[in-house]
C-alpha atoms as a PDB file:
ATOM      1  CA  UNK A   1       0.000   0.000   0.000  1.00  0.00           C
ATOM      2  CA  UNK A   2       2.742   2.234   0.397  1.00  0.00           C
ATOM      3  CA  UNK A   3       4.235   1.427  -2.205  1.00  0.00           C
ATOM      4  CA  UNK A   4       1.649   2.332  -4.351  1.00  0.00           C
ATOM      5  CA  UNK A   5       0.408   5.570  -2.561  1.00  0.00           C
ATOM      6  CA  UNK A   6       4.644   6.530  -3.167  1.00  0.00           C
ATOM      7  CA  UNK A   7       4.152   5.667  -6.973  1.00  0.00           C
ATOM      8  CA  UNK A   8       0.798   8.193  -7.370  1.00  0.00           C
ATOM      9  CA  UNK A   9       2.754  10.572  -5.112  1.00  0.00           C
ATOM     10  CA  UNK A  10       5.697  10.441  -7.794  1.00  0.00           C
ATOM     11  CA  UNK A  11       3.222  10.889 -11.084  1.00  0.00           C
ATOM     12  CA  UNK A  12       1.377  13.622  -9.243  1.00  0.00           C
ATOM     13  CA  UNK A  13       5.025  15.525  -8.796  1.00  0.00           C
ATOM     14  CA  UNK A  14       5.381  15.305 -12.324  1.00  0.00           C
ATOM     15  CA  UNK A  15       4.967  18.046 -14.837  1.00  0.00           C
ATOM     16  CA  UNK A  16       2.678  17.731 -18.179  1.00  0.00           C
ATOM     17  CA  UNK A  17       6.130  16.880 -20.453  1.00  0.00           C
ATOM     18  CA  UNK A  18       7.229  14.761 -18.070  1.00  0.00           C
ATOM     19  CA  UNK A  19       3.967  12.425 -18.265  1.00  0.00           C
ATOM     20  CA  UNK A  20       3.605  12.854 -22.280  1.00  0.00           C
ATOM     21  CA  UNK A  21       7.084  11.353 -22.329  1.00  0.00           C
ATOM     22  CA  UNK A  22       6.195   8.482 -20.110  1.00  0.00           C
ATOM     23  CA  UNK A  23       3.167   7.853 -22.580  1.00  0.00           C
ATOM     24  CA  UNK A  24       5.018   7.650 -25.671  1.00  0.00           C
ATOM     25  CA  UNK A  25       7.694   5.213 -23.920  1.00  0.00           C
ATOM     26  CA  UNK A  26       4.938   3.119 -22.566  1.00  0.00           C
ATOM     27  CA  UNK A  27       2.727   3.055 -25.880  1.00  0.00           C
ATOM     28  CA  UNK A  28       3.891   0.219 -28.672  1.00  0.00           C
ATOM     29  CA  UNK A  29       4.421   0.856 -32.142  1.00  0.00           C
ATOM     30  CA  UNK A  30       0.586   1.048 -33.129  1.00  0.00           C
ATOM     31  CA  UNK A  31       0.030  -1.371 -36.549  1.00  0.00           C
ATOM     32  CA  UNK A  32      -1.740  -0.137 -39.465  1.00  0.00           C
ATOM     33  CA  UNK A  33      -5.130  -2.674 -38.428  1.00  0.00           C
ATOM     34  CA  UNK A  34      -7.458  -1.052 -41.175  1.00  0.00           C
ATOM     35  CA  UNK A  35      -7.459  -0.321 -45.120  1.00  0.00           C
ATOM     36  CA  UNK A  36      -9.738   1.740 -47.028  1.00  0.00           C
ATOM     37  CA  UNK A  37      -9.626   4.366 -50.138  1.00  0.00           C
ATOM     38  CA  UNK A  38      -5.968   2.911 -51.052  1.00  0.00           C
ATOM     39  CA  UNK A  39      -4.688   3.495 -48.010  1.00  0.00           C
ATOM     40  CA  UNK A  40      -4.064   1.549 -44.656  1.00  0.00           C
ATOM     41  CA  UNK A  41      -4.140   3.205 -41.058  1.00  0.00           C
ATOM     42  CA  UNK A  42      -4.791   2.656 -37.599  1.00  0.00           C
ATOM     43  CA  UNK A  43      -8.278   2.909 -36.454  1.00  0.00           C
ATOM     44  CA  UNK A  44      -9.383   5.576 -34.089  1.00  0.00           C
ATOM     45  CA  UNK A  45     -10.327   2.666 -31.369  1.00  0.00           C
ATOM     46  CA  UNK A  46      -7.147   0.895 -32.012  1.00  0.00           C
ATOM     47  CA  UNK A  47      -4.831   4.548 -31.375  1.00  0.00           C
ATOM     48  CA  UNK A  48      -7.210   5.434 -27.936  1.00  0.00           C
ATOM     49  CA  UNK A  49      -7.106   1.758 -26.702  1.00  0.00           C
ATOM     50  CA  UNK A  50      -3.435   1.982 -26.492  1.00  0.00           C
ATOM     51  CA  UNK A  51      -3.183   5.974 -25.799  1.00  0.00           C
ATOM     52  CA  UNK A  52      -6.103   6.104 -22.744  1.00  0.00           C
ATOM     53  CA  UNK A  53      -5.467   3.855 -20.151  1.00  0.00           C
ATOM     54  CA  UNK A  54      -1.754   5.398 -19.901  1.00  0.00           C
ATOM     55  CA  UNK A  55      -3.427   9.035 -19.937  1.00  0.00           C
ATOM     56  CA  UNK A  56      -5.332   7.697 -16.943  1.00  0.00           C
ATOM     57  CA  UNK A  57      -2.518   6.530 -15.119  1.00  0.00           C
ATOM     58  CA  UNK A  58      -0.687   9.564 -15.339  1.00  0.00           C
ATOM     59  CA  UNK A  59      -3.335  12.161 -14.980  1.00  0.00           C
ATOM     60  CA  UNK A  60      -3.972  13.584 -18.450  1.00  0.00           C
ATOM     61  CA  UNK A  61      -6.733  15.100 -20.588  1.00  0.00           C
ATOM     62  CA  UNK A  62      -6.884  15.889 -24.352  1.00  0.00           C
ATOM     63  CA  UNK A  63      -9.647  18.043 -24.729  1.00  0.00           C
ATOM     64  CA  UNK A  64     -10.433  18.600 -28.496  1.00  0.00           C
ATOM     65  CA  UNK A  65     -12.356  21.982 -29.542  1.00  0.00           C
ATOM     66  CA  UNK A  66     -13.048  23.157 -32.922  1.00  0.00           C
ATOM     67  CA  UNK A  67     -11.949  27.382 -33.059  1.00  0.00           C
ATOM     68  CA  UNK A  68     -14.671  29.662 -33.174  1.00  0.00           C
ATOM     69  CA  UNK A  69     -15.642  30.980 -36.705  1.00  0.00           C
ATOM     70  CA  UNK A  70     -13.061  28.727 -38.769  1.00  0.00           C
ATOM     71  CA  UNK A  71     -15.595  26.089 -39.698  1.00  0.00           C
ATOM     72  CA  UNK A  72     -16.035  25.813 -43.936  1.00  0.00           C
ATOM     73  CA  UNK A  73     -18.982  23.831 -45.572  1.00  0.00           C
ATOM     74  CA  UNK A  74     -18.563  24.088 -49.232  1.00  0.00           C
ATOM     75  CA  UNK A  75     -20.282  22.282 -52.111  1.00  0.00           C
ATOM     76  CA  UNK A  76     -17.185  21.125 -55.033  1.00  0.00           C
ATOM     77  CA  UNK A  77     -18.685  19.823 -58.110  1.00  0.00           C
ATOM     78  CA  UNK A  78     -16.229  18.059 -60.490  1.00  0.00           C
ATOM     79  CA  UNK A  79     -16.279  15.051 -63.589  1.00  0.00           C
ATOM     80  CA  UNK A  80     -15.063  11.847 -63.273  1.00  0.00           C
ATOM     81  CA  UNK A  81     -13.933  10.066 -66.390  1.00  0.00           C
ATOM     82  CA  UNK A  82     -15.500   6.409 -65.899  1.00  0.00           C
ATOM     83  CA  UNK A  83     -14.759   3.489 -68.282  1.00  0.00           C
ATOM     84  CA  UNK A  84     -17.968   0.370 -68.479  1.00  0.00           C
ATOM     85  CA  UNK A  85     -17.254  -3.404 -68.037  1.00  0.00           C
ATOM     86  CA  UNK A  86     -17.571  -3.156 -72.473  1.00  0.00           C
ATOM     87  CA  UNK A  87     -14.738  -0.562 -72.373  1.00  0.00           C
ATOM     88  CA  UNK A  88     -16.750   2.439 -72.971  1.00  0.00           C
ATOM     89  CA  UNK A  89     -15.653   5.822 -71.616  1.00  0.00           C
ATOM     90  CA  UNK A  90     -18.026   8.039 -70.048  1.00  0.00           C
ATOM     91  CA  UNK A  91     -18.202  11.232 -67.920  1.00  0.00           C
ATOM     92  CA  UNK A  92     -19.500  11.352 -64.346  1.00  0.00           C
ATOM     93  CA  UNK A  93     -20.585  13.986 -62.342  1.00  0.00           C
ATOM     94  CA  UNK A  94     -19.698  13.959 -59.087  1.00  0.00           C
ATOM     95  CA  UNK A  95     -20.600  16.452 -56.330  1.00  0.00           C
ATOM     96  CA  UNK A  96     -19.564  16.478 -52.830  1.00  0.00           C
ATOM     97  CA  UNK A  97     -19.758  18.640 -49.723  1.00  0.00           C
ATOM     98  CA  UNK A  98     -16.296  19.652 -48.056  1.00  0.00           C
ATOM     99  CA  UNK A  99     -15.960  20.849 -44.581  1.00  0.00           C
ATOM    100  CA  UNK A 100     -12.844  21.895 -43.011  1.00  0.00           C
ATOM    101  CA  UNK A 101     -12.038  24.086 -39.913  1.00  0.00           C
ATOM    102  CA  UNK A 102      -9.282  24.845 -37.567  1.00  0.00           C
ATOM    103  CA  UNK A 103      -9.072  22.764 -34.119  1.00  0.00           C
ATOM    104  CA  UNK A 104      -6.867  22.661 -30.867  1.00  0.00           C
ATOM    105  CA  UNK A 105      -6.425  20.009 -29.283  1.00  0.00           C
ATOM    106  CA  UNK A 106      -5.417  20.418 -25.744  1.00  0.00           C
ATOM    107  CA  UNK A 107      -3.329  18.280 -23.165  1.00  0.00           C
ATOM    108  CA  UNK A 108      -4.156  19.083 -19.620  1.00  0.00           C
ATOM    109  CA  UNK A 109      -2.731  17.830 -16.577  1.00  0.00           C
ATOM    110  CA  UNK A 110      -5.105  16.231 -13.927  1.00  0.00           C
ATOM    111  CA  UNK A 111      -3.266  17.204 -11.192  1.00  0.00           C
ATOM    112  CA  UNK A 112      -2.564  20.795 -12.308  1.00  0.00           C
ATOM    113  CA  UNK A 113      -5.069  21.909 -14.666  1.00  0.00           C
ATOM    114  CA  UNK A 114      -3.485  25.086 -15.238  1.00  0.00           C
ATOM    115  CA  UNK A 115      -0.387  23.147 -16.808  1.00  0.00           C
ATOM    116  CA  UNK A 116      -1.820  23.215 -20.913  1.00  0.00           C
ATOM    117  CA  UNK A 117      -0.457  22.082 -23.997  1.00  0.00           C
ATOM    118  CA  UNK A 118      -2.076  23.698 -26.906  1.00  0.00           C
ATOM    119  CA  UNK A 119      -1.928  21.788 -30.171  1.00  0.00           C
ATOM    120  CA  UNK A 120      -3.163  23.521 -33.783  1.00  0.00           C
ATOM    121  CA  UNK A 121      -4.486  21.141 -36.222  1.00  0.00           C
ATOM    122  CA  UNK A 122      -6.841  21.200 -38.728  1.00  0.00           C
ATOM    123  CA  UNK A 123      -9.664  18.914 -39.557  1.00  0.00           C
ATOM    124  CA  UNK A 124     -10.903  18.179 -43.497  1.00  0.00           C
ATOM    125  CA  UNK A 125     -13.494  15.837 -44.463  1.00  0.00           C
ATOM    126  CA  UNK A 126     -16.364  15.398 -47.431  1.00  0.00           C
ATOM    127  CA  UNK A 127     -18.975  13.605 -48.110  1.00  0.00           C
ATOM    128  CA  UNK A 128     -19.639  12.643 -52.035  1.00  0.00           C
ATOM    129  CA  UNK A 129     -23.020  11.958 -53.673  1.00  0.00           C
ATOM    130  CA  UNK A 130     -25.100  15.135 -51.815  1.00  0.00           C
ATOM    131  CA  UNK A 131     -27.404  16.601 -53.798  1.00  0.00           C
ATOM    132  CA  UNK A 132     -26.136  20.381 -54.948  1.00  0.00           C
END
């Protein structure tokens, strides 16, 4: 008991940099577990299963928030050349709805909530066959 009330006395000593340091130590090379659009990546559930129980350990938040005013929905038309199973060519019109906006993303430590780490980032997404 001790023991362990010496180890939570230790992480609560420590400062934000300190614990984001002992996360990425901690955290194993994440695999690419998913494949889509030509691409492979790690899914969102596969990154915050590894990433969360250490951020509980240690005491830390990441608090996402989208900036005030920066959010862009925007309808972008364009063609697609096609080509049929018989080899003919054709011409497809494809529309889709973008959205993009600005976002910080910010760590926060439990035991000192006034200790921040402010991240920019940017978020950019679409949707395809809406209706313009």
């Amino acid at each position: 008991m001790a023991e362990q009330t010496q180890q939570s006395n230790a992480i609560t000593a420590m400062n934000i940099y300190q614990k984001l340091a002992k996360i990425r130590k901690q955290v194993e090379v994440v695999r690419k577990n998913k494949a889509g659009y030509g691409y492979k990546y790690v899914s969102d559930d596969e990154l915050l299963a590894k990433i969360t129980v250490f951020m509980d350990k240690y005491g830390l938040s990441l608090i996402p928030s989208i900036t005030v005013g920066s959010t862009r929905v925007e309808p972008h038309s364009y063609v697609k050349t096609k080509a049929k199973k018989d080899g003919e060519i054709y011409d497809e019109n494809v529309n889709e709805i973008l959205v993009s906006a600005d976002m910080i993303y910010t760590w926060v430590n439990n035991d000192n909530p006034d200790e921040r780490i402010e991240v920019e980032w940017s978020l950019v997404g679409y949707q395809t066959n809406q209706e313009i």
